[in-house]
Protein backbone atom coordinates (compact mmCIF):
# COMPACT_ATOMS: atom_id res chain seq x y z
CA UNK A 1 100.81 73.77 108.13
CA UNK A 2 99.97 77.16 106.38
CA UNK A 3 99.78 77.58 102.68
CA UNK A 4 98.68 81.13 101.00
CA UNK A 5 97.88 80.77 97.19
CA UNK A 6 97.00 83.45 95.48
CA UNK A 7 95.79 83.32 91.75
CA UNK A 8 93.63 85.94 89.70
CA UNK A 9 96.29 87.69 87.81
CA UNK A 10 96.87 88.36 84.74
CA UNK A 11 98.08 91.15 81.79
CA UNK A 12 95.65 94.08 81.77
CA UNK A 13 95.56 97.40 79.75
CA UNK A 14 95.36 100.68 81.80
CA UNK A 15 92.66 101.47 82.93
CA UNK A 16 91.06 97.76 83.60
CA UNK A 17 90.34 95.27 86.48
CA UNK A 18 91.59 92.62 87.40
CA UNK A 19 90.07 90.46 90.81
CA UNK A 20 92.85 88.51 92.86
CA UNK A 21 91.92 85.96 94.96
CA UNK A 22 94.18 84.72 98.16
CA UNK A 23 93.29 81.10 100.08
CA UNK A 24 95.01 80.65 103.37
CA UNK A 25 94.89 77.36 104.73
CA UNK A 26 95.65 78.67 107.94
CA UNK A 27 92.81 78.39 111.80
CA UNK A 28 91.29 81.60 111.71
CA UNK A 29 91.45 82.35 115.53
CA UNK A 30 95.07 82.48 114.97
CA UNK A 31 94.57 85.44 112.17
CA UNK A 32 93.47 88.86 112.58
CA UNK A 33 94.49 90.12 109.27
CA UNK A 34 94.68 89.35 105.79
CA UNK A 35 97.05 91.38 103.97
CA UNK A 36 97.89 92.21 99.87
CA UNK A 37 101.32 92.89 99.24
CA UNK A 38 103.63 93.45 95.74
CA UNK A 39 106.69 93.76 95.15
CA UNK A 40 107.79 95.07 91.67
CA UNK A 41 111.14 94.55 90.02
CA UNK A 42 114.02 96.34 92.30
CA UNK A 43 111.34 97.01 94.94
CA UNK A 44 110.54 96.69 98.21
CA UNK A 45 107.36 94.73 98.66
CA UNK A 46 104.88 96.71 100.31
CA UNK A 47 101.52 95.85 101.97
CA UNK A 48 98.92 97.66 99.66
CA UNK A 49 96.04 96.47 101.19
CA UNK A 50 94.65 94.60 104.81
CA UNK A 51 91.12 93.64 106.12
CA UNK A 52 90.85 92.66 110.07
CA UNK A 53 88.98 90.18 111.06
CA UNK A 54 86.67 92.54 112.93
CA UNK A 55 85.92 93.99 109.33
CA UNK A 56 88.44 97.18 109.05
CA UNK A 57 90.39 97.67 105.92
CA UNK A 58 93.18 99.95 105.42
CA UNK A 59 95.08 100.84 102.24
CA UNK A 60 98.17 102.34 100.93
CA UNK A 61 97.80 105.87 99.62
CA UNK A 62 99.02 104.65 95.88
CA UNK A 63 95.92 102.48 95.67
CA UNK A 64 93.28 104.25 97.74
CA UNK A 65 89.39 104.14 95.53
CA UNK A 66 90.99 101.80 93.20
CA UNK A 67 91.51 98.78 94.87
CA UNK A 68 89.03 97.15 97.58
CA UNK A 69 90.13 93.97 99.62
CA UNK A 70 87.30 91.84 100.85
CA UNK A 71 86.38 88.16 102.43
CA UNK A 72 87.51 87.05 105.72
CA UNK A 73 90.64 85.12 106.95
CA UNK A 74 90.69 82.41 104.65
CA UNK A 75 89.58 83.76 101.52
CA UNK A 76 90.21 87.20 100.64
CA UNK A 77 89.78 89.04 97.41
CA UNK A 78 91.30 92.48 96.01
CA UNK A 79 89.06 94.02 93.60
CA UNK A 80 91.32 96.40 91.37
CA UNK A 81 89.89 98.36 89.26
CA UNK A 82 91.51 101.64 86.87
CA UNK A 83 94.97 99.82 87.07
CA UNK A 84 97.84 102.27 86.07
CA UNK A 85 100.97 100.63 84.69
CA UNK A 86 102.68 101.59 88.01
CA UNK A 87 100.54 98.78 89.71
CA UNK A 88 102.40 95.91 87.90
CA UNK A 89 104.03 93.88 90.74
CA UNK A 90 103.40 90.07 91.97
CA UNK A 91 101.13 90.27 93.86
CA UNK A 92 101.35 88.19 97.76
CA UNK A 93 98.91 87.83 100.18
CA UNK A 94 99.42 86.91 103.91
CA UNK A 95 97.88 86.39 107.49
CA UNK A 96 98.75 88.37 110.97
CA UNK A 97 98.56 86.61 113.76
CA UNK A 98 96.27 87.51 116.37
CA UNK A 99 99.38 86.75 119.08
CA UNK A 100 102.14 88.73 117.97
CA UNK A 101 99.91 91.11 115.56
CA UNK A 102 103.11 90.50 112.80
CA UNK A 103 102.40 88.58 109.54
CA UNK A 104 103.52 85.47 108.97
CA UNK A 105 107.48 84.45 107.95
CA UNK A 106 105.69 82.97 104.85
CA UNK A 107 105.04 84.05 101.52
CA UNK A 108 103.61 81.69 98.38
CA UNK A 109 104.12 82.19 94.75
CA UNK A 110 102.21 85.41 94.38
CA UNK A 111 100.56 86.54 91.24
CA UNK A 112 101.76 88.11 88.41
CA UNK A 113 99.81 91.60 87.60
CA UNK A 114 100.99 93.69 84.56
CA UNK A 115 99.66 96.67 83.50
CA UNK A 116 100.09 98.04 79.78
CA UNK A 117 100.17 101.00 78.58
């Protein structure tokens, strides 16, 4: 069984944080990665962030010294900080699998972010 349930967002104005939190119920020595994704409206949804399980983080160019994803494979966080309406998405989170190094066919709920003006 794998859940991922993400929670933490919210309506912001530009310019503030927000901090999203993602619990996957998943055995960590089957993960390697925890990845953020959105997806706005009439978008593709795009990883934005990803932490490895030995500790490396990457990050989309869009979000790079704003956002910073932390935790480890069960809980991770994404610390957002001088959001810009362009960040409003829902926001998913998900696991890659140490075997095949692709995420998992599974997405939750996601989290609503929006971003005013």
């Amino acid at each position: 069984q794998v859940q991922l349930v993400e929670s933490g967002g919210g309506l912001v104005q530009a310019g503030g944080s927000l901090r999203l939190s993602c619990a996957a119920s998943i055995s960590t020595f089957r993960i390697n990665a925890i990845g953020w994704f959105r997806q706005a409206p009439g978008k593709q949804r795009d990883l934005v962030a990803a932490l490895s399980s030995s500790g490396s983080t990457t990050y989309a160019e869009t979000v790079k010294g704003r956002f910073t994803i932390s935790g480890d494979m069960n809980t991770a966080y994404l610390q957002m900080n001088s959001l810009k309406p362009e960040d409003t998405a829902v926001y998913y989170c998900n696991a890659r699998e140490r075997y095949t190094n692709n995420y998992l066919p599974y997405w939750g709920q996601g989290t609503q972010v929006t971003v005013s003006s």
